[in-house]
Protein backbone atom coordinates (compact mmCIF):
# COMPACT_ATOMS: atom_id res chain seq x y z
CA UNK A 1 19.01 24.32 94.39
CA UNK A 2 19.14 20.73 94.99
CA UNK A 3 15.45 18.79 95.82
CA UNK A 4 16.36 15.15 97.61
CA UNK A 5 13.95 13.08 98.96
CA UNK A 6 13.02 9.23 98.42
CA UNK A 7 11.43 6.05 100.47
CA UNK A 8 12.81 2.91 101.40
CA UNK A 9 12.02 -0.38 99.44
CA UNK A 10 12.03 -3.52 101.36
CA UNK A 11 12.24 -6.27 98.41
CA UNK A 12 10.71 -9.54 98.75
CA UNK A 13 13.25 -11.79 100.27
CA UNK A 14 14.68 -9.11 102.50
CA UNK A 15 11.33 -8.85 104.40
CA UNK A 16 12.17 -12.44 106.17
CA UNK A 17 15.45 -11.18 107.68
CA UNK A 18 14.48 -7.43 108.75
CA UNK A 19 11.26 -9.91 110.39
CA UNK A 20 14.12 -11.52 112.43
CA UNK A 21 15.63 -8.46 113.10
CA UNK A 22 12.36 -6.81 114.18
CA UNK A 23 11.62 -9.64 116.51
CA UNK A 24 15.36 -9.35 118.44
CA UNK A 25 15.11 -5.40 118.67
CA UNK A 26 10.94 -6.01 120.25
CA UNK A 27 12.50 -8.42 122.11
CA UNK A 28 15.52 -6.51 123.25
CA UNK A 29 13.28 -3.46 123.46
CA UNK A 30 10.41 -5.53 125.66
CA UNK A 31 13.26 -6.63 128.01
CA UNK A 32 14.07 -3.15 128.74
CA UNK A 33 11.02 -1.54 128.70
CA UNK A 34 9.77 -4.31 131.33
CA UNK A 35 13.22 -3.77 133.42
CA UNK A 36 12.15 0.62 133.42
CA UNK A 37 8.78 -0.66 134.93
CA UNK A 38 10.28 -1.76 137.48
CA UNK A 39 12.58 0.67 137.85
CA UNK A 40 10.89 3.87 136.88
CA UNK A 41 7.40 3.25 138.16
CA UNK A 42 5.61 1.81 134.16
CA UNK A 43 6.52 4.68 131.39
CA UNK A 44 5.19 3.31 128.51
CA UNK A 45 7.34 2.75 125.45
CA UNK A 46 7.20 6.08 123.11
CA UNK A 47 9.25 6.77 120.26
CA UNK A 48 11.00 10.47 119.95
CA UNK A 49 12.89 12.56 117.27
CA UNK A 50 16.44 13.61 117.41
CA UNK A 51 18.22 15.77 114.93
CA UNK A 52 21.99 15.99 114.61
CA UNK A 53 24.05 19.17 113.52
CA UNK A 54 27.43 19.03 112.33
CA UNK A 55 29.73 21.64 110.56
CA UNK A 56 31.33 21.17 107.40
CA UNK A 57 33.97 19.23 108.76
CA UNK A 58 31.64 16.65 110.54
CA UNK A 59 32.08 17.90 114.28
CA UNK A 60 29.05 17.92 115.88
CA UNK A 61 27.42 21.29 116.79
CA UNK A 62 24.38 20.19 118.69
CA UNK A 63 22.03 17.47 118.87
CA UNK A 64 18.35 17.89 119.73
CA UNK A 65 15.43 15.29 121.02
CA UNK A 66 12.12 16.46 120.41
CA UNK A 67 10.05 14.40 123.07
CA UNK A 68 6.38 16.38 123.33
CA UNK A 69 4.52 13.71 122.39
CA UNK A 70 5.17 9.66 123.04
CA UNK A 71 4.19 9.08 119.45
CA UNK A 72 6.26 11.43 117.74
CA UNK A 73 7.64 10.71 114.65
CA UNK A 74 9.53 12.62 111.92
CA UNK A 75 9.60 12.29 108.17
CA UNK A 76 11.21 14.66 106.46
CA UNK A 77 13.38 17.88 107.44
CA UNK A 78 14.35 21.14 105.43
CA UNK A 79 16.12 24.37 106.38
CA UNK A 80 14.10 27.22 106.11
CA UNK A 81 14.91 30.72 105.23
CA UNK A 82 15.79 31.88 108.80
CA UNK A 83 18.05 29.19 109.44
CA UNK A 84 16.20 27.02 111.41
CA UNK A 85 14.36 23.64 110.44
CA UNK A 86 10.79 22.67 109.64
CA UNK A 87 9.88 18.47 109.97
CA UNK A 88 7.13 16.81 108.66
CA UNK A 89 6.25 14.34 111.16
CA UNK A 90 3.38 12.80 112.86
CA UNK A 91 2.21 12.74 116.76
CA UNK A 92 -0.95 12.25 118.82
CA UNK A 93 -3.91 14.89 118.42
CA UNK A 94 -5.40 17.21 121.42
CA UNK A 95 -8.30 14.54 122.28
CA UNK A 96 -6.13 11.08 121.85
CA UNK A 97 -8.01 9.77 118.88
CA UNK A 98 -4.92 8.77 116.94
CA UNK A 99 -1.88 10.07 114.98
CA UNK A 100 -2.26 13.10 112.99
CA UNK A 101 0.08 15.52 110.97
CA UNK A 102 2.36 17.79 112.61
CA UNK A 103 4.77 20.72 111.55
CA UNK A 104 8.18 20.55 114.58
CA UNK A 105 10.28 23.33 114.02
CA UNK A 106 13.69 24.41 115.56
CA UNK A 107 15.73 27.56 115.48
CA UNK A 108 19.52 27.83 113.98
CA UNK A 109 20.36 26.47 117.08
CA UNK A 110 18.17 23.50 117.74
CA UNK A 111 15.84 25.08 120.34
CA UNK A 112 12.60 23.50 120.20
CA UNK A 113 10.11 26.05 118.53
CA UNK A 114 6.15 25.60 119.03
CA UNK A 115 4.63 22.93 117.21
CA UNK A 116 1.53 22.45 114.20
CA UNK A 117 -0.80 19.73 114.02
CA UNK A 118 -3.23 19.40 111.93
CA UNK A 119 -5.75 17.52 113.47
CA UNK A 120 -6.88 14.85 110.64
CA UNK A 121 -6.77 11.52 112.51
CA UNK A 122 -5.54 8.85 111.70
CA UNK A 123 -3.36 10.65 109.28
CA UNK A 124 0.70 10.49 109.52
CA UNK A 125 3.07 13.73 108.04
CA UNK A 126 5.40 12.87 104.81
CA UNK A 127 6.51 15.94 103.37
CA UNK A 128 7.17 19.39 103.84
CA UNK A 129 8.10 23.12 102.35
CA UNK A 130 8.65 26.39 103.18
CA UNK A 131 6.32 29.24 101.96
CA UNK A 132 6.77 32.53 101.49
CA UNK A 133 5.17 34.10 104.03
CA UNK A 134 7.42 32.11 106.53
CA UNK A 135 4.85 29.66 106.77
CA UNK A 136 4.71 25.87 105.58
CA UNK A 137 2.67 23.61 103.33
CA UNK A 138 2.66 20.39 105.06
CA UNK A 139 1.67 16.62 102.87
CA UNK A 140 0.27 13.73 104.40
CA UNK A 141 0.97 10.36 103.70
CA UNK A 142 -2.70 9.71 101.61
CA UNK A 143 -2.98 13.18 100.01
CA UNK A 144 -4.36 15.72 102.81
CA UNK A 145 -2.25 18.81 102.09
CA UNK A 146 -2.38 22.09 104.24
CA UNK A 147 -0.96 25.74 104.28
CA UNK A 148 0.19 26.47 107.89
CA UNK A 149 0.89 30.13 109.04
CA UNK A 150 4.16 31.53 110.25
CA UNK A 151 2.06 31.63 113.80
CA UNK A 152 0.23 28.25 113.73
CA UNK A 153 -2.93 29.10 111.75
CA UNK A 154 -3.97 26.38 108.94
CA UNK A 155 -4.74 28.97 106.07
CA UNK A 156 -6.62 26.16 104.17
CA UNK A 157 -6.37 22.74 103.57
CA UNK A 158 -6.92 20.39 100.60
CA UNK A 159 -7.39 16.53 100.01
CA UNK A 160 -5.73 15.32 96.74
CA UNK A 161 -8.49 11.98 97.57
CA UNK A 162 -4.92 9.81 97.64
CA UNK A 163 -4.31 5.99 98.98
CA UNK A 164 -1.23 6.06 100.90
CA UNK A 165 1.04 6.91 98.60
CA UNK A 166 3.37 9.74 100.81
CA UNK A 167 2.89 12.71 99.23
CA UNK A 168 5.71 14.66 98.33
CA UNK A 169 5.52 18.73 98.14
CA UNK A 170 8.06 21.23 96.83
CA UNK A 171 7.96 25.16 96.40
CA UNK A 172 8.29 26.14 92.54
CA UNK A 173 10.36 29.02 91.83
CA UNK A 174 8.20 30.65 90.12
CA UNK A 175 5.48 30.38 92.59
CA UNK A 176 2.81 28.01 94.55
CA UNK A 177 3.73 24.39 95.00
CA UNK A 178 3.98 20.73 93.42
CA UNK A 179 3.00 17.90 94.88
CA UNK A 180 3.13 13.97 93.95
CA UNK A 181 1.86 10.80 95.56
CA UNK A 182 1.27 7.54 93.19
CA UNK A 183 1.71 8.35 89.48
CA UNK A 184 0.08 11.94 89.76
CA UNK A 185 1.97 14.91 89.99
CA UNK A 186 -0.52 17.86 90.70
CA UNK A 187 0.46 21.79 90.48
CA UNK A 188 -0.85 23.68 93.69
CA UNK A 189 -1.47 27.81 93.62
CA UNK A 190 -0.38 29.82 96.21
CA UNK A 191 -4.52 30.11 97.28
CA UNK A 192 -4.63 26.46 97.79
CA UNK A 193 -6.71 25.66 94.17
CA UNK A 194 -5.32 23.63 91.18
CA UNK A 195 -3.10 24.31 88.51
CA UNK A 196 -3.16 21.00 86.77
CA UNK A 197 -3.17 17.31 87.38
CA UNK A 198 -0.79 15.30 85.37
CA UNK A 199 -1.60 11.70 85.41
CA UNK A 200 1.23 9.62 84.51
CA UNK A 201 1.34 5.49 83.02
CA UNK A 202 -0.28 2.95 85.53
CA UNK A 203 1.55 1.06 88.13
CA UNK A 204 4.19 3.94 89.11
CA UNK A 205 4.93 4.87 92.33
CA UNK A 206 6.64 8.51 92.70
CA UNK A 207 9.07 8.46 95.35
CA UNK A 208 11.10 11.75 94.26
CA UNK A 209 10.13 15.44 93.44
CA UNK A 210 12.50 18.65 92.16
CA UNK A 211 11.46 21.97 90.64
CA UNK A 212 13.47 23.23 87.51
CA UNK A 213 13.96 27.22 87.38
CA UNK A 214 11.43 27.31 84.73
CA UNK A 215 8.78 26.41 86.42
CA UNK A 216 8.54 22.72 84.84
CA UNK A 217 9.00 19.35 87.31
CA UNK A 218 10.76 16.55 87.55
CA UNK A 219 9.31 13.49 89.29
CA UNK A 220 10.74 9.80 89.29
CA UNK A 221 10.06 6.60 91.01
CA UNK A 222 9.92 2.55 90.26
CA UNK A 223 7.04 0.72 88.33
CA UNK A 224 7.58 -3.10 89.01
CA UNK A 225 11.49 -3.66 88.76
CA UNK A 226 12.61 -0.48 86.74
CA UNK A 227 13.26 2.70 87.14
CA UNK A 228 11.45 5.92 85.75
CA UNK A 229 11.93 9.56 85.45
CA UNK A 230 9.64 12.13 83.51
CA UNK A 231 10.14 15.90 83.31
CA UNK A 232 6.52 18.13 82.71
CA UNK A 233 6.57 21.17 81.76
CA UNK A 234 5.01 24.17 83.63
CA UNK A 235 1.31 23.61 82.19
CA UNK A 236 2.07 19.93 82.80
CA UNK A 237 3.05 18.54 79.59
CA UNK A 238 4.98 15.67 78.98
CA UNK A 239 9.18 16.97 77.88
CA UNK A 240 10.44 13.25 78.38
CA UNK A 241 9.87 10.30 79.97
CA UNK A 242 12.15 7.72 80.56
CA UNK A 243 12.51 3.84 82.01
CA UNK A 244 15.80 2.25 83.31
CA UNK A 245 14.83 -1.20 83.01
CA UNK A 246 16.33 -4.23 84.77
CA UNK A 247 15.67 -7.93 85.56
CA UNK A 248 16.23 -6.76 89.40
CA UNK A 249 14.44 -4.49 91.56
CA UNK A 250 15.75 -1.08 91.41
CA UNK A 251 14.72 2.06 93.94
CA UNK A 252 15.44 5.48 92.78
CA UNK A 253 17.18 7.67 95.55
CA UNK A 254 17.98 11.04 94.11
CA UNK A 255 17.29 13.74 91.07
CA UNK A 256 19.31 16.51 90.70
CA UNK A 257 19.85 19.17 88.40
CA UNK A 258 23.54 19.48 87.41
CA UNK A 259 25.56 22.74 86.94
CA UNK A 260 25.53 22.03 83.01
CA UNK A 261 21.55 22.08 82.91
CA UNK A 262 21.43 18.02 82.38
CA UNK A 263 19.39 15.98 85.57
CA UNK A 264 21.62 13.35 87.19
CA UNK A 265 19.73 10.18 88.98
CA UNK A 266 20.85 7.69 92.08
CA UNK A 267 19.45 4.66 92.16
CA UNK A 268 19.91 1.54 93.55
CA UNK A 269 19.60 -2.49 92.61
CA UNK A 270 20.03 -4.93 95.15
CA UNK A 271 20.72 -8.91 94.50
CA UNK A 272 21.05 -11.44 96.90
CA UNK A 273 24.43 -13.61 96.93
CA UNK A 274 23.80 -17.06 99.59
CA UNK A 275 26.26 -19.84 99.22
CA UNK A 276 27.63 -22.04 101.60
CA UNK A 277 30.16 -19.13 102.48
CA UNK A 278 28.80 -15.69 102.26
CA UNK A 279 25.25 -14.94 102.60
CA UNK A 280 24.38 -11.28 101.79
CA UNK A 281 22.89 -8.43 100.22
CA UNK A 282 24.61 -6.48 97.27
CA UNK A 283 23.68 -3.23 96.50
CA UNK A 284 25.11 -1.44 93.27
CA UNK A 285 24.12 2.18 93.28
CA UNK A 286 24.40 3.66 89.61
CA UNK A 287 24.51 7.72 88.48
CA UNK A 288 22.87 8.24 84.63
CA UNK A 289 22.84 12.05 83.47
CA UNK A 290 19.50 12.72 81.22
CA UNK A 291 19.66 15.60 78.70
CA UNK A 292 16.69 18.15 78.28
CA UNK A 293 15.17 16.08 76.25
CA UNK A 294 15.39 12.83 77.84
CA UNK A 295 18.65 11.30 76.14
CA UNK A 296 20.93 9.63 78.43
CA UNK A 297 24.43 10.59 78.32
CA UNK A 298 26.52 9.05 80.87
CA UNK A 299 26.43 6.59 83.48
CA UNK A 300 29.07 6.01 86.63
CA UNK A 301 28.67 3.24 89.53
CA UNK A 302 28.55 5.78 92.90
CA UNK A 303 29.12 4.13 96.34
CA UNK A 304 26.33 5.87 98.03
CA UNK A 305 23.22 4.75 100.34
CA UNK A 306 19.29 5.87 99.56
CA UNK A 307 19.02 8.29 102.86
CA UNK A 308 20.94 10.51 100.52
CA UNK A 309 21.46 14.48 99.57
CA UNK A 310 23.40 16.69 96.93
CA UNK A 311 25.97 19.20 98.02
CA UNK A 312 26.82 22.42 96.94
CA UNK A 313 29.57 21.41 95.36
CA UNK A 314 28.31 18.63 92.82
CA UNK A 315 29.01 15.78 95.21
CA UNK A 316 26.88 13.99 97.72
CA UNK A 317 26.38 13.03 101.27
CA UNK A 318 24.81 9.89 102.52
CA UNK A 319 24.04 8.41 105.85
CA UNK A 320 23.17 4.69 107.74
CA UNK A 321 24.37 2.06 109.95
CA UNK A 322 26.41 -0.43 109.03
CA UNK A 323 24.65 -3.85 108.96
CA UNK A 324 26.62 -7.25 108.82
CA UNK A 325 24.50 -9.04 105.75
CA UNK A 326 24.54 -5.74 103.51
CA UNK A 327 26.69 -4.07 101.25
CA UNK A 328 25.19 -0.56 101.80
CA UNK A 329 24.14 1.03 104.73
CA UNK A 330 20.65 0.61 105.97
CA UNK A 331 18.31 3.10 107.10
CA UNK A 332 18.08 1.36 110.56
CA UNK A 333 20.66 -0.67 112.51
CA UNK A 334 21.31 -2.22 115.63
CA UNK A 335 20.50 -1.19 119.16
CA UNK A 336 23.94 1.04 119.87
CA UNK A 337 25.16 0.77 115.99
CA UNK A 338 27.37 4.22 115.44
CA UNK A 339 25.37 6.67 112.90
CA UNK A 340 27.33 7.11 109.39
CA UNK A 341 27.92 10.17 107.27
CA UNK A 342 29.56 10.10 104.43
CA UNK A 343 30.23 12.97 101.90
CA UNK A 344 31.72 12.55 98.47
CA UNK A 345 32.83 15.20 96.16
CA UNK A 346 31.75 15.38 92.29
CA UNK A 347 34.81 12.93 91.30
CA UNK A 348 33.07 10.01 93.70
CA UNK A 349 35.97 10.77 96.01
CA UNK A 350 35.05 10.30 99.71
CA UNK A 351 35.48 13.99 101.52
CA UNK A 352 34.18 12.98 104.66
CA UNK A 353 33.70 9.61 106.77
CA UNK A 354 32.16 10.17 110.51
CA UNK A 355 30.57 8.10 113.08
CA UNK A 356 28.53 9.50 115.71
CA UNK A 357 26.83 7.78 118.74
CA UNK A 358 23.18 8.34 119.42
CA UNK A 359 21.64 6.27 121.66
CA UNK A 360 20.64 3.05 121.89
CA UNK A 361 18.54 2.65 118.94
CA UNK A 362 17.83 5.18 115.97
CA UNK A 363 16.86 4.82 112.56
CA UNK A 364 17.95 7.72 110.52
CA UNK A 365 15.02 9.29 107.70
CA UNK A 366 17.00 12.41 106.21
CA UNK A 367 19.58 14.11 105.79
CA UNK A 368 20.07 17.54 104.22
CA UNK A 369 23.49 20.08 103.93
CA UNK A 370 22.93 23.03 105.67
CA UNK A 371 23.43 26.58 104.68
CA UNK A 372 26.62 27.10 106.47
CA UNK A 373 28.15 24.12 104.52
CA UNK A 374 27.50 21.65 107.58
CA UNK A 375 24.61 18.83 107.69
CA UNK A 376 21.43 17.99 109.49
CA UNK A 377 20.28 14.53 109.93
CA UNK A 378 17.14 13.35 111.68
CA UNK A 379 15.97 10.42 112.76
CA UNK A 380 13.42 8.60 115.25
CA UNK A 381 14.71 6.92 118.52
CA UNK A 382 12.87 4.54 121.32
CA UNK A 383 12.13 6.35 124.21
CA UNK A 384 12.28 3.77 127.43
């Protein structure tokens, strides 16, 4: 099994032009927020999530807006055993003191199923797995992780005393949980107590998680401008760590573990080309396969984007908008810019190419092949 997940990097000089973007989409947004006053009597501005279902071949299946709450957000989605969905996400808590943690879940076919916060305020959802009593273990964004019942009830709770780092959790095959946040990756029992707490080098900042059928991790992220991937063991010991260094900013967007045992990486370096006739930013997005032991042993350029999964069938499938001054799609777009999906087989050849409309404005956070062979991507949309 396959374990994507990964956060967006906004790099220095990009910051100035997603600022001018920002401004045109509050202003855009102000406009019609103001103009619904009018019309339809003050509703506040509230964001929503939607999740889109398509089949293997792309056609849509259904498309669901989960609107309980004005603040909702979501984070992160997985399938779980029964076919439906669990998303870590974040809304507003009973008594309106501020955003906490919540669990959304939806059936096979995108029915709305009752909702779990976990009323910790202000705290925001980042990640979340399945358990095995058909419950979930949701992560917070600075470390507050909790075991939520099939039926709602929080079956204990934890704080891994965190700073904002968006914890990521994962089941472990061979049982209880790993989480990491920072440059800790800590090993969770199925009771809720620690396993171990492996501290790794100063400055790094994990940003993806995936469990190896022995029992062992494998966590990655960026420290300054490189790359970095390490692979414990299941007592926590060091197998390999390894740095991809460059004199650019790199993001890592994927780990996965191949069919021939070796771990394949995504990541990502952007550089900024300005001259008097182009002005944009070019991403190159790289594939390195690590051995075991930590030895690279091949490396490919792979046209792919960081809201990113594996498929079953060794390739992967990416999704974005399009955005004029970049090279690769962005997580977020313009107001009416047509969702992407791309899916690309094993030999980097592109399978699948689809654009989908939905709605005015909505910034896509993950995406994830489903167990009939199809997709699920999720996203959070402006509700006017």
């Amino acid at each position: 099994m396959d374990y994507i997940n990964g956060n967006p990097m906004i790099y220095p000089k990009i910051q100035k032009r997603i600022l001018i973007s920002s401004i045109l989409v509050f202003f855009l947004i102000f406009t019609v927020s103001f103009t619904g006053c009018i019309d339809r009597g003050h509703k506040e501005l509230g964001m929503d999530i939607w999740v889109l279902k398509t089949d293997a071949r792309g056609a849509v299946e259904w498309k669901t807006i989960i609107d309980t709450d004005p603040n909702n957000r979501g984070r992160e989605i997985i399938q779980t055993r029964n076919g439906g969905y669990a998303i870590a996400g974040t809304g507003t808590d009973v008594r309106q003191n501020g955003p906490v943690p919540i669990i959304f879940r939806l059936d096979r076919n995108g029915n709305i199923q009752p909702e779990f916060p976990i009323n910790s305020s202000p705290e925001y959802g980042s990640s979340v797995a399945e358990t095995p009593d058909n419950g979930n273990i949701i992560a917070s964004h600075s470390g507050i992780l909790a075991h939520v019942s099939e039926n709602g009830r929080i079956l204990w709770d934890i704080s891994l005393n965190g700073e904002s780092d968006w914890w990521k959790v994962i089941g472990v095959p061979t049982g209880g949980y790993a989480v990491a946040g920072g440059n800790r990756v800590i090993r969770i029992n199925e009771d809720g107590t620690i396993a171990w707490t492996s501290t790794l080098g100063e400055d790094r900042n994990s940003s993806v998680i995936i469990a190896i059928p022995d029992g062992g991790i494998v966590v990655g992220g960026t420290i300054g401008v490189d790359v970095w991937v390490t692979r414990l063991s299941a007592d926590g010991g060091t197998v390999f760590d390894k740095e991809v260094s460059s004199i650019s900013p790199h993001e890592l967007y994927s780990i996965r573990i191949t069919p021939d045992g070796t771990y394949a990486i995504i990541y990502g370096t952007t550089d900024y080309s300005g001259n008097e006739k182009t002005d944009r930013w070019i991403s190159e997005t790289t594939e390195v396969s690590i051995t075991n032991d930590g030895r690279p042993v091949g490396a490919r350029p792979v046209n792919v984007s960081r809201i990113i999964t594996a498929t079953n069938d060794g390739g992967y499938a990416y999704s974005g908008f399009v955005v004029p001054e970049f090279t690769e799609f962005q997580p977020q777009g313009y107001p009416g810019s047509s969702l992407q999906v791309v899916k690309m087989d094993k030999g980097g050849n592109v399978t699948l190419n689809m654009q989908y409309d939905i709605g005015n404005y909505g910034p896509v956070s993950s995406i994830i092949q489903t167990d009939d062979g199809g997709f699920a991507i999720m996203g959070n949309s402006f509700d006017f």
